[in-house]
C-alpha atoms as a PDB file:
ATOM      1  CA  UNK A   1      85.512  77.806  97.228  1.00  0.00           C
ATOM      2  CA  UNK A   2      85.645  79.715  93.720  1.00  0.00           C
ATOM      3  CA  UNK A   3      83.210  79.913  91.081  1.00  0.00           C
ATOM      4  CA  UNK A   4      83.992  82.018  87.642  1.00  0.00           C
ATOM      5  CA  UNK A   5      82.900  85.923  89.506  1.00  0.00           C
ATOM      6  CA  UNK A   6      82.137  85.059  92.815  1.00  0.00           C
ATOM      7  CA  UNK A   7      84.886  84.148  96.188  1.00  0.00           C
ATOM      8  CA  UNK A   8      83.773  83.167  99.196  1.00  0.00           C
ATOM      9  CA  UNK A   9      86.364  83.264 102.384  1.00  0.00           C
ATOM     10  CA  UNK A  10      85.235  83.269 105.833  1.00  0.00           C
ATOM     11  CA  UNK A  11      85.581  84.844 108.827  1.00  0.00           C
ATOM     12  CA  UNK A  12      87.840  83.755 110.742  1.00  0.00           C
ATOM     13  CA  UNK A  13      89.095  84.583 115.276  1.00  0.00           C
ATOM     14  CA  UNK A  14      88.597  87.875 115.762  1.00  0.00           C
ATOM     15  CA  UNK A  15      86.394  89.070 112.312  1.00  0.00           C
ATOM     16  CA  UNK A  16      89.652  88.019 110.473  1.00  0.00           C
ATOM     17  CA  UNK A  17      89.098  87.778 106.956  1.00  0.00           C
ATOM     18  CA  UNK A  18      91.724  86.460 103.913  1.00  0.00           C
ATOM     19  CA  UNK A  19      91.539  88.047 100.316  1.00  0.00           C
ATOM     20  CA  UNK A  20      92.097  85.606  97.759  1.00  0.00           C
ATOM     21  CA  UNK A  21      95.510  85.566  96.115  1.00  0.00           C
ATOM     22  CA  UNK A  22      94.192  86.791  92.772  1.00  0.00           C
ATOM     23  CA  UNK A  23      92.140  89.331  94.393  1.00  0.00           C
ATOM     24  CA  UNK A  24      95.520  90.734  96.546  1.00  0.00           C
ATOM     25  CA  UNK A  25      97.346  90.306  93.046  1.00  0.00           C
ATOM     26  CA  UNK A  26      95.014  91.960  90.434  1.00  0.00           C
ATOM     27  CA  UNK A  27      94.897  94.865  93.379  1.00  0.00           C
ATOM     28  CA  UNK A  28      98.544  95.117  94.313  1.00  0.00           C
ATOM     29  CA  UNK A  29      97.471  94.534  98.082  1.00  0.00           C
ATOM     30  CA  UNK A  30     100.334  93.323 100.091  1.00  0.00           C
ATOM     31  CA  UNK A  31     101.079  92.965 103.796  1.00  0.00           C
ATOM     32  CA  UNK A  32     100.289  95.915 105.519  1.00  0.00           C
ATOM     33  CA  UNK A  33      98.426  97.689 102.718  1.00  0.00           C
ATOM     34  CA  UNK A  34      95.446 100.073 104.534  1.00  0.00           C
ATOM     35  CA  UNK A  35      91.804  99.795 103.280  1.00  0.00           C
ATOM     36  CA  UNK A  36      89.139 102.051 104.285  1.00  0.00           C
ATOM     37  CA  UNK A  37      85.941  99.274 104.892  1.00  0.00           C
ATOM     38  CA  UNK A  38      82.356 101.006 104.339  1.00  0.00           C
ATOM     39  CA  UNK A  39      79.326  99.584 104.452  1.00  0.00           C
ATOM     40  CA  UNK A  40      77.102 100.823 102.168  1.00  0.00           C
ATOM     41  CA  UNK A  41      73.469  99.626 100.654  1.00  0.00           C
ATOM     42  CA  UNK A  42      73.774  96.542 103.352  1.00  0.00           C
ATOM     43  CA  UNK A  43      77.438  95.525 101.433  1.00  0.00           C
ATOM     44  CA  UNK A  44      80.859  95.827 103.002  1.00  0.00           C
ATOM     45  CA  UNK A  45      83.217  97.647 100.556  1.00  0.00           C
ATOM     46  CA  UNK A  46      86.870  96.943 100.878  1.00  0.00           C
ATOM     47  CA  UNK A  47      88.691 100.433  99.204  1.00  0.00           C
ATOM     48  CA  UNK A  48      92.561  99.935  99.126  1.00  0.00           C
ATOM     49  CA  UNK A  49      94.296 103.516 100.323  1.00  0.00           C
ATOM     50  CA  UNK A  50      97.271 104.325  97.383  1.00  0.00           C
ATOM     51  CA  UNK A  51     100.831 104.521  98.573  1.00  0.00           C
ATOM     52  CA  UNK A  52     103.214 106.793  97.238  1.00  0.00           C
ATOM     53  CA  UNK A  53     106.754 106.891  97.795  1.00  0.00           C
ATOM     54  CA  UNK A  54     106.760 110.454  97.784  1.00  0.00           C
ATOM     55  CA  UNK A  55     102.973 111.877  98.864  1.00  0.00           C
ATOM     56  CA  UNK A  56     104.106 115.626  98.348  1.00  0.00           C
ATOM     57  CA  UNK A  57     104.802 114.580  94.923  1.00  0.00           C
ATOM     58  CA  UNK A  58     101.373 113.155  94.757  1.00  0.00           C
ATOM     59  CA  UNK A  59      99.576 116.253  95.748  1.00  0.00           C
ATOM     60  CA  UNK A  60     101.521 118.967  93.979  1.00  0.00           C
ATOM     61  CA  UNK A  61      99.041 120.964  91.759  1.00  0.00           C
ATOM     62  CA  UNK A  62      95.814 120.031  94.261  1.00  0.00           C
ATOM     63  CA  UNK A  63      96.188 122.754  96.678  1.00  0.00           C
ATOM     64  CA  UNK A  64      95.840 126.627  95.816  1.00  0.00           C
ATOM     65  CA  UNK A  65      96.257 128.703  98.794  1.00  0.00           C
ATOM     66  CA  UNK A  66      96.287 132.193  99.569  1.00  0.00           C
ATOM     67  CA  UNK A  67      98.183 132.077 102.627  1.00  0.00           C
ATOM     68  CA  UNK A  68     100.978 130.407 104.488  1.00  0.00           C
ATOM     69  CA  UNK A  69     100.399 127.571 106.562  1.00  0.00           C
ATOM     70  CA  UNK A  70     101.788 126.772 109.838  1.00  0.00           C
ATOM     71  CA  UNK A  71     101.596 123.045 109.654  1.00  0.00           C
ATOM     72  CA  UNK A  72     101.303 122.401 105.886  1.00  0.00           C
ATOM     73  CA  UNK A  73     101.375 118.347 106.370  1.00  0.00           C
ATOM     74  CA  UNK A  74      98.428 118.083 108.628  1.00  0.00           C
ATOM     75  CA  UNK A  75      96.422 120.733 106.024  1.00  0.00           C
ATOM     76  CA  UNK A  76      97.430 118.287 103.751  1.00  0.00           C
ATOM     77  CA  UNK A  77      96.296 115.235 105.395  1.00  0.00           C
ATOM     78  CA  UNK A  78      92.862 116.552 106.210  1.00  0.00           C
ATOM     79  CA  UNK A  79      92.687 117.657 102.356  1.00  0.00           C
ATOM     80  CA  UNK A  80      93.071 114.502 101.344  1.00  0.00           C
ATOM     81  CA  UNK A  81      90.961 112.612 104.227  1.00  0.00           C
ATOM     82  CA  UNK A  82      87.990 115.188 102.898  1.00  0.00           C
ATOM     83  CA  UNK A  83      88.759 114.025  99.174  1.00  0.00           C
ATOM     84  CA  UNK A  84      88.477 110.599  99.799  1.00  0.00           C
ATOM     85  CA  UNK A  85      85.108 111.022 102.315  1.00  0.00           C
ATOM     86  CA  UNK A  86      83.876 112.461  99.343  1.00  0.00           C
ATOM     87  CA  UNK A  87      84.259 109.882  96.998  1.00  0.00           C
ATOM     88  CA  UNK A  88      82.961 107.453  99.550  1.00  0.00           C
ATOM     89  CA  UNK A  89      79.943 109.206 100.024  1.00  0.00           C
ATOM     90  CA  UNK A  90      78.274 110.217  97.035  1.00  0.00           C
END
């Protein structure tokens, strides 16, 4: 059922829910895309996680460090995870 700004879709076996076409369209949400869900202020919040072909690419620039790492990627990873609890939790 659809009205002009609201969807409703139910929950289906298992907490299953489906994201309206437009919705997985206008947010370039395919099969297998990762969300982080939140609940915040008594509302679930769906927040799609970006893919990028190349992540190092994608972080060049955000790091300055004054020493070498011994296991850059997982630095990296918990850079990122920090960035994004962040902006989740303002």
């Amino acid at each position: 059922m659809y009205s002009r700004d609201v969807m409703f879709v139910e929950v289906g076996k298992e907490g299953r829910i489906v994201l309206p076409k437009e919705i997985r369209d206008r947010n370039e949400l395919e099969e297998k895309t990762r969300v982080i869900v939140r609940e915040r202020n008594g509302e679930i919040v769906l927040i799609p996680v970006k893919k990028y072909d190349k992540p190092t690419e994608a972080l060049f620039g955000s790091l300055i460090l004054n020493e070498l790492l011994d296991d850059p990627k997982a630095y990296a990873r918990r850079h990122v995870r920090d960035k994004v609890m962040e902006r989740l939790d303002p």
